[in-house]
Protein backbone atom coordinates (compact mmCIF):
# COMPACT_ATOMS: atom_id res chain seq x y z
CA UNK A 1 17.23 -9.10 11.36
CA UNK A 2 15.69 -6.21 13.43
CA UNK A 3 13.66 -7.62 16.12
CA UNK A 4 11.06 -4.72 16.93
CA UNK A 5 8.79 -4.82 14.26
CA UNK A 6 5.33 -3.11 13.24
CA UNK A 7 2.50 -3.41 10.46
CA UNK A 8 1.66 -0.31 8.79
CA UNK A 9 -0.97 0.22 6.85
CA UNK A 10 -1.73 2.36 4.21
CA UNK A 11 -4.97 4.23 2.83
CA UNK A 12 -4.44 6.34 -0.10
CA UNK A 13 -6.67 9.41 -0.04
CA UNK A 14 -5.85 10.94 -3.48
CA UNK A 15 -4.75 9.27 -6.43
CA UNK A 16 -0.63 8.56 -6.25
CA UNK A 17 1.54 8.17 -8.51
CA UNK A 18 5.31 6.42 -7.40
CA UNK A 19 6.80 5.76 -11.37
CA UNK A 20 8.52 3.10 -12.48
CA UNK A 21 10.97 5.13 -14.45
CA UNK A 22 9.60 2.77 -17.92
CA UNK A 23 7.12 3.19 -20.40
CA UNK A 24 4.55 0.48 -21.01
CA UNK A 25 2.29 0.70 -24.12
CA UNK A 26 0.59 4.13 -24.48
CA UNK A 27 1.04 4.48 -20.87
CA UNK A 28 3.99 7.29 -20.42
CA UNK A 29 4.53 7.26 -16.93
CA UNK A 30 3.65 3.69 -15.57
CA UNK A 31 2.77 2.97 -11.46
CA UNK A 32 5.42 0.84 -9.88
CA UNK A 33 4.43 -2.56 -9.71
CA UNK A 34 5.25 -6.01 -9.24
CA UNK A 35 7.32 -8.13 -11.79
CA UNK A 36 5.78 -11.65 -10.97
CA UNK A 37 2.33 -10.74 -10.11
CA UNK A 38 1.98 -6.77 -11.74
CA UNK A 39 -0.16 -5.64 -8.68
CA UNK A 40 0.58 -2.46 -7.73
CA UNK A 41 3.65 -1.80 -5.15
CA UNK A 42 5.67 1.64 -3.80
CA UNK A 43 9.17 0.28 -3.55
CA UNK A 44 10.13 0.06 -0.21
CA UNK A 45 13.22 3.05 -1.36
CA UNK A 46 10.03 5.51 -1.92
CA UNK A 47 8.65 4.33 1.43
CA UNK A 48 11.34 4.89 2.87
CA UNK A 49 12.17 8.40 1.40
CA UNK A 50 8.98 9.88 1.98
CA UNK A 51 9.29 8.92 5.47
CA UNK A 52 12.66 10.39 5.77
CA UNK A 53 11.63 13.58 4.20
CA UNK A 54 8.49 14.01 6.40
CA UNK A 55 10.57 13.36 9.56
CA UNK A 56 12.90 15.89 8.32
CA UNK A 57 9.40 18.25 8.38
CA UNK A 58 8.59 17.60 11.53
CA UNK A 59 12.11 17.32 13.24
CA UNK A 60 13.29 20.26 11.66
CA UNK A 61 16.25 19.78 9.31
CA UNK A 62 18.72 18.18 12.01
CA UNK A 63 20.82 16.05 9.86
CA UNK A 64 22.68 14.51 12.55
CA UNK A 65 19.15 12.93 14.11
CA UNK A 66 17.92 12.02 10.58
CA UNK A 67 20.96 10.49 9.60
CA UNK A 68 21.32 8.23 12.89
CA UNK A 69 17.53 7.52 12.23
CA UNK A 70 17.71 7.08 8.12
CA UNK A 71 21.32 6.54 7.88
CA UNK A 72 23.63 8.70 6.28
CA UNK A 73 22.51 9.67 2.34
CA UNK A 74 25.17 10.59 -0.22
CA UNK A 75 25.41 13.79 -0.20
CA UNK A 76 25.63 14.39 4.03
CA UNK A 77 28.86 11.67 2.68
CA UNK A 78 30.16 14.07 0.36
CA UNK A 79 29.61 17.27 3.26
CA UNK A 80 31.71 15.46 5.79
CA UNK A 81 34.43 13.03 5.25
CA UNK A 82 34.29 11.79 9.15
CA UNK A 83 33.64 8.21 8.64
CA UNK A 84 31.64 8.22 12.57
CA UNK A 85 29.08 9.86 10.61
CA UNK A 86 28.60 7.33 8.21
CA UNK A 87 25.93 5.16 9.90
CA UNK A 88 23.46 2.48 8.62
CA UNK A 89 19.82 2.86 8.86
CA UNK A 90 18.00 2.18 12.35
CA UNK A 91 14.47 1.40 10.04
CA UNK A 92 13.92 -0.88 7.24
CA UNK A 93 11.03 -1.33 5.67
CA UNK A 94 9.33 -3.54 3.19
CA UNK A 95 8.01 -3.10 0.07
CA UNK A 96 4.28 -1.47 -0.04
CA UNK A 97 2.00 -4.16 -0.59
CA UNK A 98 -1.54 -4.01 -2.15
CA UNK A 99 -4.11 -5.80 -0.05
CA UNK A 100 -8.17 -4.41 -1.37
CA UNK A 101 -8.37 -2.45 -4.31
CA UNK A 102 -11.54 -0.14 -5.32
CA UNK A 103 -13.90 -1.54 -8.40
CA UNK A 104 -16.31 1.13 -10.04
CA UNK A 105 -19.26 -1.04 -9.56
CA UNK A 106 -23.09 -1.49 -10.42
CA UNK A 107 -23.75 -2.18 -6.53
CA UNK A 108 -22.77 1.09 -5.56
CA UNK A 109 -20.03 3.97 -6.20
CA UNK A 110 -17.53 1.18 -5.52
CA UNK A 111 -16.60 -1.65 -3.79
CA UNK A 112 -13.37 -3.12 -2.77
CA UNK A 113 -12.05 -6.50 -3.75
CA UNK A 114 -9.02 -8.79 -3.22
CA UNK A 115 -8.01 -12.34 -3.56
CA UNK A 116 -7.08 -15.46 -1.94
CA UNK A 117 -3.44 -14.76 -3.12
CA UNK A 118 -3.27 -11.72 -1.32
CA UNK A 119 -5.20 -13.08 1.95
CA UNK A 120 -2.79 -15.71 2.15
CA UNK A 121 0.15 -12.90 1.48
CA UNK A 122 -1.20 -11.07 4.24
CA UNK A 123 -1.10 -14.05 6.69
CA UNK A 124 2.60 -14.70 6.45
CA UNK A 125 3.00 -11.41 6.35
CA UNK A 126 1.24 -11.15 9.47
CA UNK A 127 3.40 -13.49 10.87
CA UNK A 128 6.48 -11.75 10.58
CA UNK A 129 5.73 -9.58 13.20
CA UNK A 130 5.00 -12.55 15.73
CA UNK A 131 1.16 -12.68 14.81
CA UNK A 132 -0.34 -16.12 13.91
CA UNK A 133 -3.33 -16.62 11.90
CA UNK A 134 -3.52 -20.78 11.61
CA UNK A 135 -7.17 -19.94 11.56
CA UNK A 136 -7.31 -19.24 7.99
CA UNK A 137 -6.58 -21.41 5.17
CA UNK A 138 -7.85 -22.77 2.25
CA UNK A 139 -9.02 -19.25 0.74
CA UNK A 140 -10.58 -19.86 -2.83
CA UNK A 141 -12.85 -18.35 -5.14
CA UNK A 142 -13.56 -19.76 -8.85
CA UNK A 143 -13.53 -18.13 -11.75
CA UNK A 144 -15.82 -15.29 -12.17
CA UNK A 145 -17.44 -15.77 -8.65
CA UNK A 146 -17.61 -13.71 -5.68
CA UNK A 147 -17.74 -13.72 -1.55
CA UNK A 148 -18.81 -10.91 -0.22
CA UNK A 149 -16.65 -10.83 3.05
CA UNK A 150 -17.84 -6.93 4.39
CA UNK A 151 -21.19 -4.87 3.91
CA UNK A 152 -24.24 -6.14 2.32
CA UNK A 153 -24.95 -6.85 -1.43
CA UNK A 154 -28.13 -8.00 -2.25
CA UNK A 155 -27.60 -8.92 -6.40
CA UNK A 156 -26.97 -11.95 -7.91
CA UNK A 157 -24.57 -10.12 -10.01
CA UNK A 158 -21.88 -7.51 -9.88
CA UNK A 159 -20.31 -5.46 -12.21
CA UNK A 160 -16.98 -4.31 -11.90
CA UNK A 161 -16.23 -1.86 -14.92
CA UNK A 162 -16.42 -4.04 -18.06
CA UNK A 163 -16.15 -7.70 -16.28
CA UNK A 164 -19.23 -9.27 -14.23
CA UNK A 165 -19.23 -11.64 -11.13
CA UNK A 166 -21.73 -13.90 -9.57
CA UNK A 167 -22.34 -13.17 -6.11
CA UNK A 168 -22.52 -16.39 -3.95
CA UNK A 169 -24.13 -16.68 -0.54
CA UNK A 170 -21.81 -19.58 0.97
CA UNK A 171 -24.77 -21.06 1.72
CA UNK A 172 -25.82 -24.98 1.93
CA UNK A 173 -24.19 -27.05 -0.70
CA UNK A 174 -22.70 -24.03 -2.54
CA UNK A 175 -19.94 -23.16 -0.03
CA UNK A 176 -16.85 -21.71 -1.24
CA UNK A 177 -15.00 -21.37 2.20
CA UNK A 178 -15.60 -23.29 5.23
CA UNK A 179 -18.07 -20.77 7.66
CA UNK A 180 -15.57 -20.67 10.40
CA UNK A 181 -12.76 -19.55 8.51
CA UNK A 182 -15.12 -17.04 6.49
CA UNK A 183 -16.06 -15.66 9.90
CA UNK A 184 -12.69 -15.64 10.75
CA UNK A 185 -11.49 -13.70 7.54
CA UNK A 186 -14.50 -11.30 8.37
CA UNK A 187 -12.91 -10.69 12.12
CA UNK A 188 -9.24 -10.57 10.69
CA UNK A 189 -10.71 -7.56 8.13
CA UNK A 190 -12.30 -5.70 10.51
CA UNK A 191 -9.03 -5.62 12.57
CA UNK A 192 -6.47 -4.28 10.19
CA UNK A 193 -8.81 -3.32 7.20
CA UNK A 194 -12.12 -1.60 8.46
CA UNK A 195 -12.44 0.89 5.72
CA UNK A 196 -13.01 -2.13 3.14
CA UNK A 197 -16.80 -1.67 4.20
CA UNK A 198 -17.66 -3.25 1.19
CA UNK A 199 -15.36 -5.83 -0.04
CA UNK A 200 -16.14 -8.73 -2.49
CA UNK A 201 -13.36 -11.69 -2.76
CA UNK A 202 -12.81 -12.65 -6.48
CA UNK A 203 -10.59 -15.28 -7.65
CA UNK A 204 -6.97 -14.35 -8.71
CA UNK A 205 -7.24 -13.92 -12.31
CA UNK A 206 -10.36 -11.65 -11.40
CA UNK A 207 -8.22 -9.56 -9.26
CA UNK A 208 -5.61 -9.43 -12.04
CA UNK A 209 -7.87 -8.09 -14.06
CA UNK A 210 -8.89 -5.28 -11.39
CA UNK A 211 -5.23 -4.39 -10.90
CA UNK A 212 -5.46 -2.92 -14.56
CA UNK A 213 -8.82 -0.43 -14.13
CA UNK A 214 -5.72 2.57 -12.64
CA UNK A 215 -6.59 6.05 -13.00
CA UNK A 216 -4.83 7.50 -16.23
CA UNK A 217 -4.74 10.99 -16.64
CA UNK A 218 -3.69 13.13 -19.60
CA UNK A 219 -1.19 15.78 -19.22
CA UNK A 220 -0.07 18.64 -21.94
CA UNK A 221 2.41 21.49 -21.78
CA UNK A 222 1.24 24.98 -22.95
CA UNK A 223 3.23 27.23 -25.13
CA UNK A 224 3.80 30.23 -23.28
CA UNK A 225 4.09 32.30 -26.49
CA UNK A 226 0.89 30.82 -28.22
CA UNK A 227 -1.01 29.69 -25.18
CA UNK A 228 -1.95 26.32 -26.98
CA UNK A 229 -0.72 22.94 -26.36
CA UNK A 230 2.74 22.37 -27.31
CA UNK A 231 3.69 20.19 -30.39
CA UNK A 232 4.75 16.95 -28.77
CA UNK A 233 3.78 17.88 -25.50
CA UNK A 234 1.74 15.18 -24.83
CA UNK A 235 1.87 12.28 -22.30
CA UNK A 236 -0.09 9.70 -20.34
CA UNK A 237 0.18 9.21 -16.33
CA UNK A 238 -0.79 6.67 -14.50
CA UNK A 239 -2.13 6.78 -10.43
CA UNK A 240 -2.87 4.85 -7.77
CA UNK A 241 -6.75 5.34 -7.53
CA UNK A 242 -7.70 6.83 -4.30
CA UNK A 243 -9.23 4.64 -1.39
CA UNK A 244 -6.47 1.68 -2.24
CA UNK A 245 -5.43 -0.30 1.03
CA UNK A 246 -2.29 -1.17 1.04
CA UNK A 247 0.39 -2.39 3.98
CA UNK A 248 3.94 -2.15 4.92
CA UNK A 249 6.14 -4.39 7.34
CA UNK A 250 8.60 -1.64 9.52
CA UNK A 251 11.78 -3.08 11.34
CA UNK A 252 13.02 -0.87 14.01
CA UNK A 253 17.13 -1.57 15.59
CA UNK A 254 19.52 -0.22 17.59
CA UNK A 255 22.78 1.58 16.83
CA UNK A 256 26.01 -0.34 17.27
CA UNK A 257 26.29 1.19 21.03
CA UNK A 258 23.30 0.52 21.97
CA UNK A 259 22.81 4.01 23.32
CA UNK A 260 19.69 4.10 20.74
CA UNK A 261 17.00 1.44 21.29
CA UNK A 262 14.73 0.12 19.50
CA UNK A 263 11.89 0.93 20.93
CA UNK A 264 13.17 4.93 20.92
CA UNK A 265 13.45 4.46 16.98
CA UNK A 266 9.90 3.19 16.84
CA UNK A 267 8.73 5.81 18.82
CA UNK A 268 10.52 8.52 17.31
CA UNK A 269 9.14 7.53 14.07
CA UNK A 270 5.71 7.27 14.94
CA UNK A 271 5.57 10.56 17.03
CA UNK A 272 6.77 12.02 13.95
CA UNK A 273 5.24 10.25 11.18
CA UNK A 274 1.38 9.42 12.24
CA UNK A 275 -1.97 10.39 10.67
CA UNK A 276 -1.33 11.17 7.37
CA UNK A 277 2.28 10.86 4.70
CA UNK A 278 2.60 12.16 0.98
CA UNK A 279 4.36 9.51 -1.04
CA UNK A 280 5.48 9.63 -4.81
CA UNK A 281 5.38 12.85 -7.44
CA UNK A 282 2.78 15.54 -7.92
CA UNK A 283 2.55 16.65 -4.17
CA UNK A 284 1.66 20.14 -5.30
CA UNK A 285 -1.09 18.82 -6.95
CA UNK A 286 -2.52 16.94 -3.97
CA UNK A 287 -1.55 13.74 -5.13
CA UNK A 288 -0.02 10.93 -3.33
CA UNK A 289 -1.66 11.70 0.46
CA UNK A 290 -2.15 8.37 2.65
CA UNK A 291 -3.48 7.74 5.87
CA UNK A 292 -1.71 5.64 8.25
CA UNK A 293 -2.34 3.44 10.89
CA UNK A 294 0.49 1.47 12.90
CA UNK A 295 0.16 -2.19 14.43
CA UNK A 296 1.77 -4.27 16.66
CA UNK A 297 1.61 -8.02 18.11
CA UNK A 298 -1.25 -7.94 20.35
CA UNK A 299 -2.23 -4.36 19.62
CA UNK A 300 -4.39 -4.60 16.74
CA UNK A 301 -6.86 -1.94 17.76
């Protein structure tokens, strides 16, 4: 395994939508998502590809520096039959994982929420890249309670589009988590995740419930002859709502020479790739535009 590795993290700022390629229900075009869990995901493949292409933007369309960056794609293959330009990829990347997601709410606009599943994700996660969090364990939240771990809510109840939770103080004898590892969830939040400025923890089955309240949009095709909708026409897509936090885990190596380092792949990629990245379909509708922050081991600011 590469040994160079970063956290990335991901803030969509319009809806996206990376497809799954099936059709669920009356949904047409379906989000990506996860088999065991079905939280939303991007496929490390899209990650990946969306990277390549915006390096390609900013790089200029050099194929021989993408493809000793990317590794060599199919068709650069098919182009030239020299086998010395048939190299692996210097950057791997994980799977795009969902860590707060954003709850019309009574409390306000919105808040953010997420689980003790995904905290405790995040933490090994965390730790692939060499940073411990032994800190925080024993996450919970029951049923249809709440913790608020960032901003202030003042109600006893919150709703969060047709489902209701009880807010609860962690106060006295009606403590959910231990106050030093709340206050240490708080700090590990405000380190990688300080845009969740109002984020409620709900139980799992809660957040599996949240997970479903995606933006679906109607599309139709119009007749150019008639200008009406065309018979048939009609289909259902689903996005990624906007302000989702999600994260990646980047691996960085060197070629077989070592004339490449690491380090010159993980700077190369973050010189060109930094600010902001359009992943998935619709980019000439102004879908699918995250911003991005990078991390390191003892860098988390």
């Amino acid at each position: 395994m590469k040994e160079v590795k970063s956290l990335l993290k991901l803030y969509a700022i319009t809806p996206s939508h990376v497809g799954s390629g099936d059709t669920i229900g009356t949904v047409d075009l379906p989000i990506q998502r996860e088999k065991h869990t079905n939280y939303p995901i991007i496929n490390a493949s899209s990650v990946k590809g969306a990277f390549r292409e915006h390096y390609r933007k900013f790089k200029g369309n050099n194929k021989k520096d993408i493809n000793i960056i990317f590794g060599t794609d199919e068709q650069d293959i098919k182009d030239d039959k020299s086998k010395d330009n048939n190299s692996p990829s210097l950057v791997s990347f994980s799977d795009s994982r969902i860590f707060a997601f954003p709850m019309r709410s009574s409390e306000s606009p919105f808040v953010w929420v997420t689980c003790p599943y995904i905290i405790n994700r995040f933490i090994k996660d965390l730790s692939l890249i060499g940073i411990k969090k032994n800190n925080i364990n024993n996450v919970n939240a029951r049923s249809d309670e709440a913790v608020v771990l960032m901003g202030n809510i003042n109600s006893e109840n919150v709703i969060l589009e047709e489902a209701v939770v009880q807010i609860k103080n962690n106060k006295n004898d009606n403590k959910i988590i231990n106050d030093e590892i709340l206050n240490n969830l708080k700090e590990l939040i405000r380190d990688y995740f300080v845009e969740a400025n109002k984020l409620l923890l709900v139980s799992d089955e809660m957040f599996s419930y949240c997970v479903t309240c995606t933006d679906i949009q109607t599309n139709i095709k119009i007749d150019v002859e008639t200008g009406t909708a065309k018979d048939g026409a009609l289909r259902y897509q689903e996005f990624l709502p906007s302000e989702t936090l999600l994260y990646n885990i980047v691996w960085f190596g060197n070629d077989n020479t070592n004339s490449i380092q690491e380090s010159m792949v993980k700077d190369s990629i973050k010189d060109a790739v930094k600010d902001f990245i359009q992943i998935g379909g619709d980019e000439t509708l102004g879908k699918g535009i995250f911003k991005i922050s990078w991390f390191e081991k003892n860098n988390n600011n």
